[in-house]
Protein backbone atom coordinates (compact mmCIF):
# COMPACT_ATOMS: atom_id res chain seq x y z
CA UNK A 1 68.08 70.27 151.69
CA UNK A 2 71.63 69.64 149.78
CA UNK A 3 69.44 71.42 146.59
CA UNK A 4 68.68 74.54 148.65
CA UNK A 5 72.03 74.71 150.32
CA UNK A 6 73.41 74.43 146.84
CA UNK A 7 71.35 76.87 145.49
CA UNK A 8 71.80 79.78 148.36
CA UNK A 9 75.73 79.19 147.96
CA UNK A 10 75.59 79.55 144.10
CA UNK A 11 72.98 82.81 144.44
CA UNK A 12 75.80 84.53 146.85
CA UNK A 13 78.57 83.40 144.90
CA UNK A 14 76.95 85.39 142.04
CA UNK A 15 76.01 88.15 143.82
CA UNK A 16 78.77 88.92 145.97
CA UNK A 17 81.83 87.00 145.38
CA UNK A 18 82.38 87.33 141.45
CA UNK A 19 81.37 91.05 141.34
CA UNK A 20 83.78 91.48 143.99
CA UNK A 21 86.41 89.62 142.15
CA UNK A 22 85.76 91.65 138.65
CA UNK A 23 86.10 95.10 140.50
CA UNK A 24 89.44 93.99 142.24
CA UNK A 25 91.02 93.00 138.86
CA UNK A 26 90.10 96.46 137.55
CA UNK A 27 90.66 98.55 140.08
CA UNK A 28 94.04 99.98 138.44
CA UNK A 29 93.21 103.44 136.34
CA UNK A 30 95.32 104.36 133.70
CA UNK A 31 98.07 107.61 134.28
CA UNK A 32 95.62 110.77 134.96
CA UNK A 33 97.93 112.63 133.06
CA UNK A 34 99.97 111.91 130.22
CA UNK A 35 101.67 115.11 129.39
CA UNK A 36 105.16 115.33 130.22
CA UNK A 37 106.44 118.50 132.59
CA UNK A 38 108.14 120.23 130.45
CA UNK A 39 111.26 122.27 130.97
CA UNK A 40 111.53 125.50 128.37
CA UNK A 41 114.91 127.13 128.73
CA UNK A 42 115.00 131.08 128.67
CA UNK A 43 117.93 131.13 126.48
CA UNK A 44 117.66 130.54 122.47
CA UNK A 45 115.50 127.79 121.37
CA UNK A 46 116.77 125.26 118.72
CA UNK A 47 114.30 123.89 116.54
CA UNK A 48 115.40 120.33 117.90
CA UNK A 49 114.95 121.62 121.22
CA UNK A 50 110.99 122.87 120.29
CA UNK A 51 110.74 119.76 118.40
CA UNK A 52 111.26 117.70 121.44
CA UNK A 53 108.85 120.10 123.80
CA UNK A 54 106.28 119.44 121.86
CA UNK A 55 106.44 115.74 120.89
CA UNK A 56 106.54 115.12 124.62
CA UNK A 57 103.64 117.58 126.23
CA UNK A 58 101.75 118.15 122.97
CA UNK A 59 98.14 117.68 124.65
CA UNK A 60 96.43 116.52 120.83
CA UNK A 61 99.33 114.10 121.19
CA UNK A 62 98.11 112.92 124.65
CA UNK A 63 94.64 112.87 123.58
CA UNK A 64 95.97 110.06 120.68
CA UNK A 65 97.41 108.10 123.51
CA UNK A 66 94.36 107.81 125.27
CA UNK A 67 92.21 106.43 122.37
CA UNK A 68 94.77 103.95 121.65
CA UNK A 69 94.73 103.36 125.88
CA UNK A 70 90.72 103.27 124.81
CA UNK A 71 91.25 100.34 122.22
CA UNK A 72 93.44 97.95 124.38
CA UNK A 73 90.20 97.77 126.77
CA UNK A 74 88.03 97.11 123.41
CA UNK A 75 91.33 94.32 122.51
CA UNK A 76 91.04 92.68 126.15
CA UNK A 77 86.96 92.70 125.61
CA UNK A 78 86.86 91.52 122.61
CA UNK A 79 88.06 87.84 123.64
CA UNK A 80 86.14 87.24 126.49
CA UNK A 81 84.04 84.01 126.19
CA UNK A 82 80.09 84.84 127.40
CA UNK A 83 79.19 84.25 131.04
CA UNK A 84 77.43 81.05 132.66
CA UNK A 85 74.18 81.76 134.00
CA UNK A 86 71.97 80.50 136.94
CA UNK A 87 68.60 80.03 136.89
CA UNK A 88 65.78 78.74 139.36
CA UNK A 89 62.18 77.93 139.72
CA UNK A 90 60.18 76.11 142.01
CA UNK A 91 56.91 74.78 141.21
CA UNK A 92 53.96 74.08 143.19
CA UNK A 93 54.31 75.74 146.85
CA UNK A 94 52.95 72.98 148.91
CA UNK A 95 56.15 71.07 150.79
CA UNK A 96 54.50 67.60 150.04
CA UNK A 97 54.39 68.15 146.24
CA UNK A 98 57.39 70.98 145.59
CA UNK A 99 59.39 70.72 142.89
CA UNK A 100 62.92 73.19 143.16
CA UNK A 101 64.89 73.09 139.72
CA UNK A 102 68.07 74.26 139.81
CA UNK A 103 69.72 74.97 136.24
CA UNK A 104 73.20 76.12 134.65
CA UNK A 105 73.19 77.72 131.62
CA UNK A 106 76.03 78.79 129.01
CA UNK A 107 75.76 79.98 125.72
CA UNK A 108 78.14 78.78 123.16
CA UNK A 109 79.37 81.26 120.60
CA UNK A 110 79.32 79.99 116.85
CA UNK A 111 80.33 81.32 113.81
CA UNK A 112 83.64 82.19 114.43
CA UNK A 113 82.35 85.10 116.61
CA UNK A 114 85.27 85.47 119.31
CA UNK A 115 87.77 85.21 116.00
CA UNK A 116 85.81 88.13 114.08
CA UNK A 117 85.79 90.28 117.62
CA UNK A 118 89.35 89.62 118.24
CA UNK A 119 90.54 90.48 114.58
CA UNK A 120 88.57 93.64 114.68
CA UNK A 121 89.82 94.71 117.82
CA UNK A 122 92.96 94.49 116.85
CA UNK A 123 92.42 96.39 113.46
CA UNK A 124 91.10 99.25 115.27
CA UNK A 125 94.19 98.93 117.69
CA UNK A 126 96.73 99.66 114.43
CA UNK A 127 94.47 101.87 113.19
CA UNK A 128 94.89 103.78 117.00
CA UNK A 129 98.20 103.36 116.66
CA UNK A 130 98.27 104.95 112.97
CA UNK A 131 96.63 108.20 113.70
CA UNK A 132 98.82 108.37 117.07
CA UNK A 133 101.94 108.23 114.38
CA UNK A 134 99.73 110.80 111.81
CA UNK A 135 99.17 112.98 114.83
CA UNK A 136 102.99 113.49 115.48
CA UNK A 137 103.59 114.03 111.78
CA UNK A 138 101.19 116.71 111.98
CA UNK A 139 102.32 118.52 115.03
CA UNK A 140 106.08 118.41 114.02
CA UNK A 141 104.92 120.19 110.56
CA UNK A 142 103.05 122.71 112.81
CA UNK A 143 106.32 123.08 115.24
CA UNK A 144 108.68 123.19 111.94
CA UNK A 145 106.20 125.99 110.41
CA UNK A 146 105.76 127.72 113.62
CA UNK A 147 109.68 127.90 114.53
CA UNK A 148 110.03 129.29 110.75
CA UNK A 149 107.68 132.25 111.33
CA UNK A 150 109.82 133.15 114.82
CA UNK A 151 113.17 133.04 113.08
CA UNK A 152 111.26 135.37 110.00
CA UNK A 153 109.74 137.59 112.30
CA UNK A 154 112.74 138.21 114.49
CA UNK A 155 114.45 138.70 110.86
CA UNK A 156 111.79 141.48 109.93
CA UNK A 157 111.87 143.32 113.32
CA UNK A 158 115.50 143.67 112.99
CA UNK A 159 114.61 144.91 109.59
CA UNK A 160 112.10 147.07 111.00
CA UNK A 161 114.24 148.30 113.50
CA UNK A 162 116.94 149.00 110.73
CA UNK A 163 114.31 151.00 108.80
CA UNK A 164 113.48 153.27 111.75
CA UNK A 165 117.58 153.99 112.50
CA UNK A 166 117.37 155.05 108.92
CA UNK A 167 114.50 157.00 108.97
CA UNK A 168 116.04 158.86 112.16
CA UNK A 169 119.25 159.68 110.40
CA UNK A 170 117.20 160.73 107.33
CA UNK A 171 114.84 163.07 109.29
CA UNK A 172 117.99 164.24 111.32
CA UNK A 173 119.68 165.27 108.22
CA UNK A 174 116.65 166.99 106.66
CA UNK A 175 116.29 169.05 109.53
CA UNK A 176 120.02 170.33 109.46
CA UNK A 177 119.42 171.00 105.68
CA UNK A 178 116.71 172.92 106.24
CA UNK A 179 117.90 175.07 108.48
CA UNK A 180 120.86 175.51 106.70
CA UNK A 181 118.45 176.71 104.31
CA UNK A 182 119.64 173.97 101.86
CA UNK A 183 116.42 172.29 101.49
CA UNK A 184 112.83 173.01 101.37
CA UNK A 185 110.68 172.22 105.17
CA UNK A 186 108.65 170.15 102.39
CA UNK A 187 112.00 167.38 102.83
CA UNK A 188 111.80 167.70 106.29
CA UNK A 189 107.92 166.97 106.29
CA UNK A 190 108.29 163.95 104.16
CA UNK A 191 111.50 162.75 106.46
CA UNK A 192 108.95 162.80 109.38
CA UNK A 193 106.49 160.57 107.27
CA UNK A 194 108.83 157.95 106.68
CA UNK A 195 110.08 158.07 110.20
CA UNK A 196 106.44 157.41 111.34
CA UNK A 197 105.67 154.98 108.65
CA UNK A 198 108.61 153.25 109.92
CA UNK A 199 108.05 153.20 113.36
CA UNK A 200 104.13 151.57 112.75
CA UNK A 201 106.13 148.79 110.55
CA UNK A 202 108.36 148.29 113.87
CA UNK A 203 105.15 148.03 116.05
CA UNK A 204 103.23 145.73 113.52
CA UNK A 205 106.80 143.51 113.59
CA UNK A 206 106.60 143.07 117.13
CA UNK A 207 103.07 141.82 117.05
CA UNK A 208 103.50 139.49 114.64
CA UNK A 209 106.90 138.26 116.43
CA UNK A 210 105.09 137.91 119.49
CA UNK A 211 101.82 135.94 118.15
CA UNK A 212 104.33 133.40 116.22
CA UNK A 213 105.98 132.97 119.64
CA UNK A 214 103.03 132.35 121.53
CA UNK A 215 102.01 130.00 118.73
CA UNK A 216 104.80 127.73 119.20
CA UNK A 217 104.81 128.01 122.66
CA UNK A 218 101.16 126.88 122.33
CA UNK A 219 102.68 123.48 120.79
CA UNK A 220 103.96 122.06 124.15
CA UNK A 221 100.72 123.48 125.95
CA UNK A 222 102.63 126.73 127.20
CA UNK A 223 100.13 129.40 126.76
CA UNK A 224 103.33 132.06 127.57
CA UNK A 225 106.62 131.74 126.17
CA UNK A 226 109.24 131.23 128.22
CA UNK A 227 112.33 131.25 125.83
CA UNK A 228 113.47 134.55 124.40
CA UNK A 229 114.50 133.94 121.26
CA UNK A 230 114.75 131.25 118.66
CA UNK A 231 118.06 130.04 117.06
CA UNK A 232 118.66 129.00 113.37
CA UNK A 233 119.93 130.07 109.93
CA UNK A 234 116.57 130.59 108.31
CA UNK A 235 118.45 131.06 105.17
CA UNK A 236 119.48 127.52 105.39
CA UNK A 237 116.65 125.79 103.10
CA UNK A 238 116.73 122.09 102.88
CA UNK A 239 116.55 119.88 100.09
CA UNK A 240 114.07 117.69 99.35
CA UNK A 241 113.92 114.29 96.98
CA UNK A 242 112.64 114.67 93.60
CA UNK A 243 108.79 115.26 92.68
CA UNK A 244 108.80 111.20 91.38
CA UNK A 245 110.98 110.19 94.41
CA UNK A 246 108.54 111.73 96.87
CA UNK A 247 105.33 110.97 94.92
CA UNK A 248 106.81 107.01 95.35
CA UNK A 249 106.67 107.54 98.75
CA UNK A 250 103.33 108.27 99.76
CA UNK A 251 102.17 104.90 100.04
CA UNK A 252 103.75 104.62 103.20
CA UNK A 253 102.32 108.16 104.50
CA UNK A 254 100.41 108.05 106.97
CA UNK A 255 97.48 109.28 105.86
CA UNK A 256 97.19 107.07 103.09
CA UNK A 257 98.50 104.12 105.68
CA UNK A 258 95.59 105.53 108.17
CA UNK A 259 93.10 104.94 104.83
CA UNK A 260 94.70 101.35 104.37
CA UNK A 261 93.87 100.60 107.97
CA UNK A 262 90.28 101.79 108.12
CA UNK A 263 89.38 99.32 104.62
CA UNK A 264 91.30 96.66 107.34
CA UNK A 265 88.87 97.89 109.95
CA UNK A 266 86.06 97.86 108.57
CA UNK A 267 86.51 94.22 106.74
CA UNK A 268 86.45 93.13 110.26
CA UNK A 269 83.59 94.70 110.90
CA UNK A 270 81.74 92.70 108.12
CA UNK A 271 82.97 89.83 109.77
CA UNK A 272 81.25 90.28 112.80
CA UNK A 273 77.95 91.23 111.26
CA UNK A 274 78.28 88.20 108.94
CA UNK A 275 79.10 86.30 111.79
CA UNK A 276 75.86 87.24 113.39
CA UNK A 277 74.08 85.09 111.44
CA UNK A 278 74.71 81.99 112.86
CA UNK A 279 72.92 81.71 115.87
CA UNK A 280 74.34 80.92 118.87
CA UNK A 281 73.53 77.70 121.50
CA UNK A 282 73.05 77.79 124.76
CA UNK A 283 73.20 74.38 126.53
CA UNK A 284 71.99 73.89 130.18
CA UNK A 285 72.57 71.29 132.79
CA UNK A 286 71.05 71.08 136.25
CA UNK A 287 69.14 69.36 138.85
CA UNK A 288 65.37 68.59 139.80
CA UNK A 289 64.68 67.73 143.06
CA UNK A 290 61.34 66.52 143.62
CA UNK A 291 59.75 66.36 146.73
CA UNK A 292 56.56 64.05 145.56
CA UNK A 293 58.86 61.47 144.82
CA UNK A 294 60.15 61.54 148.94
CA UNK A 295 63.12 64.47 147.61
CA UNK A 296 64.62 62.55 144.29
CA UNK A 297 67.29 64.70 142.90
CA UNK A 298 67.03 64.09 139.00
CA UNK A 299 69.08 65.23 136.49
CA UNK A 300 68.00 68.18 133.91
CA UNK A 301 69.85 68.57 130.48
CA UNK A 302 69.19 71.16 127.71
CA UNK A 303 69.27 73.07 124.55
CA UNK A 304 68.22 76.48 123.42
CA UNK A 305 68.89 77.39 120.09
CA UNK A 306 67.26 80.47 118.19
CA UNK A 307 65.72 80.05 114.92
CA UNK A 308 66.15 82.67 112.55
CA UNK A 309 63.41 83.34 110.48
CA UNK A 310 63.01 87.34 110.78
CA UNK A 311 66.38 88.85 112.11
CA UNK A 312 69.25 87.53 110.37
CA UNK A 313 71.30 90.53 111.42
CA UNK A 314 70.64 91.22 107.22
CA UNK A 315 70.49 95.28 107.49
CA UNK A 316 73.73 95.49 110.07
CA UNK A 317 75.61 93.67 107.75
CA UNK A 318 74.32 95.96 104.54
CA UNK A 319 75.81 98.58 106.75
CA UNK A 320 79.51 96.76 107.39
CA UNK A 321 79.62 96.16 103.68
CA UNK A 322 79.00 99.82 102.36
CA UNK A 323 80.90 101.29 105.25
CA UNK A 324 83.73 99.21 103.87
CA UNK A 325 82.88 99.95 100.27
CA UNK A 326 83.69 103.35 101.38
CA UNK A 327 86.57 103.02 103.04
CA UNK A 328 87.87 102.05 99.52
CA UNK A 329 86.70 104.76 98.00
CA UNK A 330 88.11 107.07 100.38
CA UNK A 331 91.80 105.55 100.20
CA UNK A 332 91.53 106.83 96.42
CA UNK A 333 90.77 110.20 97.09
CA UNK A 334 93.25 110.34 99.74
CA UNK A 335 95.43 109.32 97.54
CA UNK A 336 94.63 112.25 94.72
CA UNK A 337 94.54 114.58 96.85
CA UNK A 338 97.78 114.33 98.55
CA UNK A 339 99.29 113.74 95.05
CA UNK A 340 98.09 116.94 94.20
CA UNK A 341 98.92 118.82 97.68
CA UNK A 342 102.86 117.78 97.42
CA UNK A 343 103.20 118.55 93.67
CA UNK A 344 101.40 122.06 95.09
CA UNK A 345 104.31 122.16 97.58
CA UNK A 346 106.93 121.16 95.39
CA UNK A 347 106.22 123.75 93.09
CA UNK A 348 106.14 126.46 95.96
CA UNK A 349 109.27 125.28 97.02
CA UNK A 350 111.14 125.55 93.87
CA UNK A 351 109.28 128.91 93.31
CA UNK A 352 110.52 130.31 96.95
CA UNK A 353 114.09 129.03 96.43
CA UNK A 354 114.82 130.68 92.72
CA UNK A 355 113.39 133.78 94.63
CA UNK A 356 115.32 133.78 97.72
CA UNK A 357 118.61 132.93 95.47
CA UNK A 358 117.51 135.94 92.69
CA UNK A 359 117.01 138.06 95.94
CA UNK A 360 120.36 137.15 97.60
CA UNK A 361 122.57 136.77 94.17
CA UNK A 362 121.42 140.21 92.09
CA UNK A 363 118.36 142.12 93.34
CA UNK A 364 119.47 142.85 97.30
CA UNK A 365 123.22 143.86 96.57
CA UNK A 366 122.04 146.41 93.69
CA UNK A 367 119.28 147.49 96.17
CA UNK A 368 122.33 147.86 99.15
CA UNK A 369 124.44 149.41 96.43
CA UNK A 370 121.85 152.29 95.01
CA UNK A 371 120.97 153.04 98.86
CA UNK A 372 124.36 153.85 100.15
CA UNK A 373 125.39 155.88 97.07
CA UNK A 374 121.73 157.53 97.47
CA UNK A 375 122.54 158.49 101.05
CA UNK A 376 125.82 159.57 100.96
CA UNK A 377 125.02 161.82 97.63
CA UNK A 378 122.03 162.83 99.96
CA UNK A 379 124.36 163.90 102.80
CA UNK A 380 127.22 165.89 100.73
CA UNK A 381 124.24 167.71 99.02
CA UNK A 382 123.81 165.76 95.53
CA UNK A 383 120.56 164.24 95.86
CA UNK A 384 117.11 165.35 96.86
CA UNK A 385 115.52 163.78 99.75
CA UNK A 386 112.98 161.48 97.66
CA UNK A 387 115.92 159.81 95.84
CA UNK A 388 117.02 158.99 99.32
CA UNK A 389 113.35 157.77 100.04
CA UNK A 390 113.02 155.88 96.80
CA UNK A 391 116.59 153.99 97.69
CA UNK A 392 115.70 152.94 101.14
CA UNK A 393 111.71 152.24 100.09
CA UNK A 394 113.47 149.34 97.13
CA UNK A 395 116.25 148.67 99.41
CA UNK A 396 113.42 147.06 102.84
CA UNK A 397 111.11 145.71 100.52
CA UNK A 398 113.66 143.86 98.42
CA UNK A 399 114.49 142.70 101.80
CA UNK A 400 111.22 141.94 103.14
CA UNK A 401 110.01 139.76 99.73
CA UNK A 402 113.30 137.67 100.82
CA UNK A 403 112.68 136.94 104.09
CA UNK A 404 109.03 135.98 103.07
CA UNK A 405 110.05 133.90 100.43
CA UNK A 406 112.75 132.07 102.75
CA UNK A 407 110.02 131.30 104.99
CA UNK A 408 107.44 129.89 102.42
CA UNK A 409 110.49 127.86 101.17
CA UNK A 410 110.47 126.34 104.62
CA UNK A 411 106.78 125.93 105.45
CA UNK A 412 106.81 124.23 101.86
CA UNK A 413 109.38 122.15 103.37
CA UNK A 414 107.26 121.46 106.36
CA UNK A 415 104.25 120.52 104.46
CA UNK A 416 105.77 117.54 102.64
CA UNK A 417 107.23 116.50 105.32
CA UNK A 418 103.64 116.00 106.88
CA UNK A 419 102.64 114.60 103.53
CA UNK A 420 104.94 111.96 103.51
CA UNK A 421 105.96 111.49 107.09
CA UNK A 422 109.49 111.47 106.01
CA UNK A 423 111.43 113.91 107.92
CA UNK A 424 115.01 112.05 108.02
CA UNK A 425 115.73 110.28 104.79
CA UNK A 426 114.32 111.88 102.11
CA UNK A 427 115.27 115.37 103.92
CA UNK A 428 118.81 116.45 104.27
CA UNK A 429 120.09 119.46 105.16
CA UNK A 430 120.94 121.94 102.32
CA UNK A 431 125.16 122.62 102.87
């Protein structure tokens, strides 16, 4: 009777009490939600300020923290030790001539097993980590980019807005010249062309200026900007390190770090499987009670241990190994091609600053020059309307190839900063 009471108590201790017990100790759920309530001001948004938005309610961002939230359960699995077992049987029904065992079994991991599992949990927990750090690197290029095309779009509606003040004054002129009887209606025609060629250039301004500031709005999960304008000197391009300084500096990128931490990964991985080759034992102990012998209670010892003659886990570790093999490979051609992206972006750097400088130095104050003296010959009667035309055509485009090359200069900027995930020392302000 002291078997079967011993046996019920152990089958509802099993059943009940240690499921019980396991759901208790996880009961607590991560945060539901991760991203941060963010406050966008209506005034004029820094790029610090927009920086800051989007590193703290950037939902890819959030999504990061969760697999790394994801790992720490696969870190806390990964060294648990394997569960005892129970087992029973009874043989013979008859009460004379019953036999009841009563058996405890646990299997005993060899092979380093727990060691391999614990190692690779905690490779993929870096590696988590790693493309949590990429991720930010990524989205601050985006939000540096992104704050780059507001500043150069507010830049080219105020340009646009300038050409359409001009083209008013232009067509307001023409008119008074031609009914002075000074000019041909032809002048007057063309003055209303340009006025509504620069009107559509005002209208396609504002659309762009409003898509870039829904983009970056986008960045901190705002689907509708809130702030009104954004605040910077756009013409303030930073410097960078040189091309050897930078290239130097890749190794600790995090892409190439993220490629460094799979090959870690994935050696860990071939642990494992090679670790599955040594079977594991499972030893027993337990009792017999025998009721042909008046209800003896005799001892039961054992050992299970598998042989392996057919599945020695060969093809899973064939798979480790080349998956690793691979993850080599791939660190090299990370490694060219992000060579070859930030010598791209160099170059388009230097390109965009000697353009914006050539703009600013020479080009734009001849342009500024020929237009004035064009427009007031234009007004006291010395020049025909298309010199006028001509003037002011050079004059906005001049204009409009420096503001795009200003903001290449920065999203060139922007790029090798995600490259190298560097945005502090190797990037100072230009003074």
């Amino acid at each position: 009777m002291r078997v079967h009471t011993l046996l019920i108590y152990l089958l509802f201790l099993s059943v009940f009490i240690l499921p019980s017990m396991a759901r208790a100790e996880y009961s607590q759920e991560p945060t539901k939600n991760l991203q941060a309530q963010t406050i966008e001001s209506a005034n004029g948004l820094t790029l610090q300020t927009a920086l800051t938005l989007a590193l703290e309610a950037n939902p890819e961002i959030s999504v990061a923290i969760r697999e790394r939230e994801a790992i720490e359960g696969v870190v806390t699995q990964a060294g648990t030790r394997p569960n005892p077992s129970i087992s029973t049987s009874i043989q013979d029904t008859r009460r004379d001539t019953r036999q009841v065992f009563l058996q405890l079994n646990q299997e005993i991991e060899l092979g380093n097993k727990r060691e391999a599992r614990i190692e690779a949990a905690d490779a993929f927990y870096n590696k988590a980590s790693a493309k949590l750090e990429s991720k930010k690197a990524e989205i601050h290029a985006n939000v540096v980019t992104t704050f780059y095309e507001v500043l150069a779009g507010q830049e080219r509606l105020k340009l646009s807005r300038s050409s359409v003040e001009v083209a008013n004054l232009a067509l307001d002129a023409a008119s008074k010249r031609v009914k002075a009887g000074k000019s041909s209606p032809v002048e007057e025609t063309k003055s209303k062309i340009a006025e509504s060629s620069a009107k559509i250039e005002f209208n396609q301004a504002a659309s762009q200026l409003s898509s870039a500031r829904k983009r970056l709005s986008a960045l901190w999960g705002n689907p509708l900007p809130v702030f009104e304008s954004a605040q910077g000197d756009v013409e303030n391009i930073p410097s960078v390190s040189s091309l050897a300084d930078l290239s130097a500096s890749l190794e600790s990128s995090p892409a190439i770090s993220l490629a460094k931490l799979e090959i870690s990964a994935r050696d860990s991985m071939t642990k494992i499987e090679r670790s599955k080759a040594t079977p594991n034992i499972t030893i027993s102990a337990g009792v017999l009670n025998n009721q042909e012998l008046g209800g003896l209670n005799q001892a039961l010892l054992g050992l299970s241990v598998p042989i392996p003659v057919f599945d020695r886990n060969q093809g899973n570790l064939q798979e480790a190994v080349s998956r690793q093999y691979k993850a080599q490979d791939e660190l090299v051609a990370v490694r060219a091609q992000l060579l070859a992206n930030l010598a791209t972006q160099y170059e388009r750097l230097n390109s965009a600053r000697q353009t914006s400088e050539s703009l600013r130095s020479e080009i734009l104050p001849g342009a500024q020059s020929a237009f004035d003296a064009a427009n007031k010959g234009f007004n006291a009667g010395k020049f025909s309307f298309l010199d006028v035309l001509d003037a002011q055509r050079t004059l906005f485009q001049a204009r409009s190839i420096y503001i795009q090359a200003l903001l290449d200069a920065h999203q060139a900027v922007a790029e090798i900063e995600r490259i190298t995930g560097n945005t502090a020392s190797s990037l100072t302000a230009k003074p």
